[in-house]
PDB file of N, CA and C in Angstrom:
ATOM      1  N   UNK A   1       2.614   1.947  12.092  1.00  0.00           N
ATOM      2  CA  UNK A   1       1.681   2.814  11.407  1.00  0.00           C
ATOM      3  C   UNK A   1       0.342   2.078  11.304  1.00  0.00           C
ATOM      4  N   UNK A   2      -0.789   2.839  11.547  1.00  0.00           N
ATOM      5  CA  UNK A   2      -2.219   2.246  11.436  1.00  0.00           C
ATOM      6  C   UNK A   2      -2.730   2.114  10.122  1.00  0.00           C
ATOM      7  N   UNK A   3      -3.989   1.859   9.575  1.00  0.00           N
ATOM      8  CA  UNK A   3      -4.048   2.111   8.398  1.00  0.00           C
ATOM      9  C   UNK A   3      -4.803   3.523   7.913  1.00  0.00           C
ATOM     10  N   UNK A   4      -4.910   4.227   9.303  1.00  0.00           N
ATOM     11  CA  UNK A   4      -5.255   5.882   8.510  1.00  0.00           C
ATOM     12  C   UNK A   4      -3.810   6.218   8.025  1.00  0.00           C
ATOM     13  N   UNK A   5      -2.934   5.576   9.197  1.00  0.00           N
ATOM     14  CA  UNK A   5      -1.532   6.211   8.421  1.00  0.00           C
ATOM     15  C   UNK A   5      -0.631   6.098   7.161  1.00  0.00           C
ATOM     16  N   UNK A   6      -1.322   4.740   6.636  1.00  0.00           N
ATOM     17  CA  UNK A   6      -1.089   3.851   5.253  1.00  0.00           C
ATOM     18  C   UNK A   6      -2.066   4.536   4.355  1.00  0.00           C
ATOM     19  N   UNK A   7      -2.760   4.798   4.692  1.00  0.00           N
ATOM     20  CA  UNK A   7      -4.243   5.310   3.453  1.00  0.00           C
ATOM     21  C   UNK A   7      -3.598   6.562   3.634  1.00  0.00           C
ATOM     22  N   UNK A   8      -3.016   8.163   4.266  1.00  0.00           N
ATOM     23  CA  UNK A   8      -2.736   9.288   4.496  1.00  0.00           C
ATOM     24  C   UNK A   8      -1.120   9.056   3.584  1.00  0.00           C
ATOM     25  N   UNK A   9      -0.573   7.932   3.651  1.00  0.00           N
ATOM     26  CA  UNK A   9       0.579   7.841   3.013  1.00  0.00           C
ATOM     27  C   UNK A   9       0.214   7.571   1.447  1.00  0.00           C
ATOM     28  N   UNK A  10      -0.283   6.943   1.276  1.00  0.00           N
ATOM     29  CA  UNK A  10      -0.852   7.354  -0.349  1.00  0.00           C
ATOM     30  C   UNK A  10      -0.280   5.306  -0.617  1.00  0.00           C
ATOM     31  N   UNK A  11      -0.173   4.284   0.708  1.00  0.00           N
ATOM     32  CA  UNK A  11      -0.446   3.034  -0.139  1.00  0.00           C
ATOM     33  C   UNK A  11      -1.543   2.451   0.011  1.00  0.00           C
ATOM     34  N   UNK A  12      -2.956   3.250   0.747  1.00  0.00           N
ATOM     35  CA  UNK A  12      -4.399   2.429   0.476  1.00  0.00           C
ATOM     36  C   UNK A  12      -5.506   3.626   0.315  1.00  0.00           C
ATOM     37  N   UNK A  13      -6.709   2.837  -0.404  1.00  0.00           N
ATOM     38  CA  UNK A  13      -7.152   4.322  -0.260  1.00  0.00           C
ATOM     39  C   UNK A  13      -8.444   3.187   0.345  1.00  0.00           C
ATOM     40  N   UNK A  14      -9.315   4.154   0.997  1.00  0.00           N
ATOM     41  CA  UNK A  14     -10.275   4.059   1.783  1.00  0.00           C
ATOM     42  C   UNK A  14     -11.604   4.471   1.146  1.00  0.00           C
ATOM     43  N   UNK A  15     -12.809   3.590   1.243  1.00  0.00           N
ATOM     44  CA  UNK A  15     -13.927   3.540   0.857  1.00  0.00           C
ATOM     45  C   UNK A  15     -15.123   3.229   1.728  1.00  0.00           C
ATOM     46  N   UNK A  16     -15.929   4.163   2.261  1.00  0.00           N
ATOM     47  CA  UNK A  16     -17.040   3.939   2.825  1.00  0.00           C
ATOM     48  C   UNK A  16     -18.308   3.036   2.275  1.00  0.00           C
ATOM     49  N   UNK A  17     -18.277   2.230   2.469  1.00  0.00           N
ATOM     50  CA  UNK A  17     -19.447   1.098   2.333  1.00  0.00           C
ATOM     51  C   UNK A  17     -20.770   0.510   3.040  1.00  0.00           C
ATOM     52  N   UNK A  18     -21.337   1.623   3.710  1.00  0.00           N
ATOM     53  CA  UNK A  18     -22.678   1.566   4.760  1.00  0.00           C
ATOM     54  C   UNK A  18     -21.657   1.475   5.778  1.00  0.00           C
ATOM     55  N   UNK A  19     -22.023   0.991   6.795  1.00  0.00           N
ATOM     56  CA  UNK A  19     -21.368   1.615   8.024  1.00  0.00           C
ATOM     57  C   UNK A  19     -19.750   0.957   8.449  1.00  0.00           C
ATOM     58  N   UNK A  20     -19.515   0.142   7.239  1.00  0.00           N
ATOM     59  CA  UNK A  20     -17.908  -0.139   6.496  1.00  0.00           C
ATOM     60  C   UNK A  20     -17.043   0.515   6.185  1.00  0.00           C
ATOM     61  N   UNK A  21     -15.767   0.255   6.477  1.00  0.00           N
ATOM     62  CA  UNK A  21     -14.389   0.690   5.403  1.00  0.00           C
ATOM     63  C   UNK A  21     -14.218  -0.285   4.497  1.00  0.00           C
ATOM     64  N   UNK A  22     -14.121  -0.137   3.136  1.00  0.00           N
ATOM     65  CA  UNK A  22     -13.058  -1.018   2.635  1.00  0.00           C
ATOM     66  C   UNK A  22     -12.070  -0.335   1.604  1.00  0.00           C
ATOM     67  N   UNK A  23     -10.612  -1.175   2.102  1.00  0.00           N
ATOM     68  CA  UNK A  23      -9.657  -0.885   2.039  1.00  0.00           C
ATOM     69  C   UNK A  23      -9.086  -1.330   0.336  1.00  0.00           C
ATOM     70  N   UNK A  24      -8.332  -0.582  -0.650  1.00  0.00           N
ATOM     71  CA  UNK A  24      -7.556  -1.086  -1.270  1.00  0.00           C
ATOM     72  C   UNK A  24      -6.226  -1.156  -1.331  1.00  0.00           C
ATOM     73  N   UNK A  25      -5.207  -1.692  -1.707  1.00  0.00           N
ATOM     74  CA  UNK A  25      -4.097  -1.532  -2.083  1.00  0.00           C
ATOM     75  C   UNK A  25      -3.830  -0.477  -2.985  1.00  0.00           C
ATOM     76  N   UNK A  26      -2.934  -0.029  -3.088  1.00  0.00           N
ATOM     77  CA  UNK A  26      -2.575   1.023  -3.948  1.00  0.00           C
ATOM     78  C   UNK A  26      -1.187  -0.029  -4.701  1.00  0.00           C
ATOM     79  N   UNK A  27      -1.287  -0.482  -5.107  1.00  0.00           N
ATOM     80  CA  UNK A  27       0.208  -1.374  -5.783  1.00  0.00           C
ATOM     81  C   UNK A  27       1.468  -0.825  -6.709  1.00  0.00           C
ATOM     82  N   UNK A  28       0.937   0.141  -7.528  1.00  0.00           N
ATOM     83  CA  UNK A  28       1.736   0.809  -7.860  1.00  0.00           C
ATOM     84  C   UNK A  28       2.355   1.991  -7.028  1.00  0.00           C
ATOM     85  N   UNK A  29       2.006   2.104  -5.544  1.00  0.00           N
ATOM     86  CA  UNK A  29       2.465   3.678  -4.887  1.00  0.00           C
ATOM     87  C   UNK A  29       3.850   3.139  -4.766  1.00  0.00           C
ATOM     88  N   UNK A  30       4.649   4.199  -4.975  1.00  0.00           N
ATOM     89  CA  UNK A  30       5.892   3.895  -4.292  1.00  0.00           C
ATOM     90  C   UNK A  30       6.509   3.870  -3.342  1.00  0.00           C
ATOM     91  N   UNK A  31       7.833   3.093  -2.849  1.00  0.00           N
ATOM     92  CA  UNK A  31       7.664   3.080  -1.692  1.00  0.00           C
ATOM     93  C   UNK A  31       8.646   4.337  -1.100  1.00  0.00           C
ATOM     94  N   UNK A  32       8.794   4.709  -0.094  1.00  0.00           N
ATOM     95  CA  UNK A  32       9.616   6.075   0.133  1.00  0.00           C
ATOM     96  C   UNK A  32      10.842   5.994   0.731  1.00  0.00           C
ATOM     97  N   UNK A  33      10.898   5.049   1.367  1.00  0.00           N
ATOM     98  CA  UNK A  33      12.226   4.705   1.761  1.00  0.00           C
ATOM     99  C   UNK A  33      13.760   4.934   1.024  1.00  0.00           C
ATOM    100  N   UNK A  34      14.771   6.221   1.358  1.00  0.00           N
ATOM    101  CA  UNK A  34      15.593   6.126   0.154  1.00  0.00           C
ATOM    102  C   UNK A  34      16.380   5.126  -0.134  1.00  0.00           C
ATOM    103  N   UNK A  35      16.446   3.691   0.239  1.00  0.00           N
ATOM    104  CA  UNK A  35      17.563   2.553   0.056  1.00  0.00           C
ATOM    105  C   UNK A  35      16.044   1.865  -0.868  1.00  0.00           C
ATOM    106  N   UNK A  36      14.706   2.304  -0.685  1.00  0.00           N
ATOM    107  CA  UNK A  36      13.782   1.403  -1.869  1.00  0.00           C
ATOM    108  C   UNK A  36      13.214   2.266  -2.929  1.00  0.00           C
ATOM    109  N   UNK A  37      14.356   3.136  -3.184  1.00  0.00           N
ATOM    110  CA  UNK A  37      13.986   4.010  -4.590  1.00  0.00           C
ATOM    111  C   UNK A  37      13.497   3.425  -5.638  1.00  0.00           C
ATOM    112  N   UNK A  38      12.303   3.344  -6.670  1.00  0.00           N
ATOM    113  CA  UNK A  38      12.094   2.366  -7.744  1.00  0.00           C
ATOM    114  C   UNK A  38      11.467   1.393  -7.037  1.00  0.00           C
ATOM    115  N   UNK A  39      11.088   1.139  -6.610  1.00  0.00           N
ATOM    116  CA  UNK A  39      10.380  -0.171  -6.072  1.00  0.00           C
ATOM    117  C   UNK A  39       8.574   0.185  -5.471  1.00  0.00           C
ATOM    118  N   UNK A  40       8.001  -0.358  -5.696  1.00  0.00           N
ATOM    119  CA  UNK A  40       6.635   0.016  -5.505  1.00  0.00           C
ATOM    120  C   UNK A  40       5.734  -1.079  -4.301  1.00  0.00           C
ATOM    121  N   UNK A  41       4.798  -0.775  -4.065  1.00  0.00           N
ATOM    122  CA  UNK A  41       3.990  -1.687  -3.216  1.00  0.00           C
ATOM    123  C   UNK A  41       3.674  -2.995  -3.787  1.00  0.00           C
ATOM    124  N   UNK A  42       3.772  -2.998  -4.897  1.00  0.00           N
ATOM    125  CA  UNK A  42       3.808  -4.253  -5.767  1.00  0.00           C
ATOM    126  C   UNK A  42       4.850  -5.297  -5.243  1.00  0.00           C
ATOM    127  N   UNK A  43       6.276  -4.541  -5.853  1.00  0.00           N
ATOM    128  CA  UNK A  43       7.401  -5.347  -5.513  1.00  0.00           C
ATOM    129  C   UNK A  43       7.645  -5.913  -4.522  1.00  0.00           C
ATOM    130  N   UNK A  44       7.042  -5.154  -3.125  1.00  0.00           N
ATOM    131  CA  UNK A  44       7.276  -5.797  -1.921  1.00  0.00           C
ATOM    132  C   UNK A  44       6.570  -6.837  -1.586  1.00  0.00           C
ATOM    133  N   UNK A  45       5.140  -6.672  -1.882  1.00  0.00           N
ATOM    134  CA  UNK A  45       4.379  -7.836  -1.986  1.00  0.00           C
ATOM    135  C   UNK A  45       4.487  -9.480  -2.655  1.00  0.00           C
ATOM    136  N   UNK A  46       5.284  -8.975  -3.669  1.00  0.00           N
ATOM    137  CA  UNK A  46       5.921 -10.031  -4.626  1.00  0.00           C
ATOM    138  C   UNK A  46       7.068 -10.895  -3.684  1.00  0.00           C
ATOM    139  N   UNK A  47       7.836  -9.663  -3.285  1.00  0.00           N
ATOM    140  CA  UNK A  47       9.075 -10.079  -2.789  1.00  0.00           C
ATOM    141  C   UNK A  47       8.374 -11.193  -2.025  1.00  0.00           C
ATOM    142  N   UNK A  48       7.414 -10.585  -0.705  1.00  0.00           N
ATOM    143  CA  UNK A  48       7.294 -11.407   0.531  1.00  0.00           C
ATOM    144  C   UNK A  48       6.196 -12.568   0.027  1.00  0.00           C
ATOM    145  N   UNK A  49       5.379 -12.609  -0.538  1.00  0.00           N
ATOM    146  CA  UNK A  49       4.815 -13.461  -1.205  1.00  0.00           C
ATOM    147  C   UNK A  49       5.532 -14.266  -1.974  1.00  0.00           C
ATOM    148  N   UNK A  50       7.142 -14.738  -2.795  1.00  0.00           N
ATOM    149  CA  UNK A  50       7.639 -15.423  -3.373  1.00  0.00           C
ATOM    150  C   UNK A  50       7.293 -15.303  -4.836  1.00  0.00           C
ATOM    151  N   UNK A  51       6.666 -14.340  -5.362  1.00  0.00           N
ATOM    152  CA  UNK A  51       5.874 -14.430  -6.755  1.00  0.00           C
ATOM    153  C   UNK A  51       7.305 -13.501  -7.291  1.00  0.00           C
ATOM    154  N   UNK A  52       7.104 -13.384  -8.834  1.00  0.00           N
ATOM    155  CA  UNK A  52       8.375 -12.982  -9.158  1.00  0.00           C
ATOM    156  C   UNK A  52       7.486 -11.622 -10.567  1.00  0.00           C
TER     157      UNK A  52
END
């Protein structure tokens, strides 16, 4: 997935900045996967980052 397809999925949202994108995280979106019910863009980040 690209990141129109991440920003269209509702985990970044997109901001025009002169002839820029910039991108945020969405951290609280959830994620959709049904085996990652409850778990958010946060958690995964945590997960793979080692932060708890």
């Amino acid at each position: 997935m690209n990141l129109c397809g991440h920003s269209q999925a509702g985990y970044l949202h997109r901001q025009r900045v002169g002839h820029r994108n910039q991108y945020t995280v969405i951290l609280d979106a959830p994620l959709r996967h049904p085996t990652q019910t409850g778990l958010s863009v946060r958690d995964l980040l945590n997960f793979l980052t080692g932060h708890s």
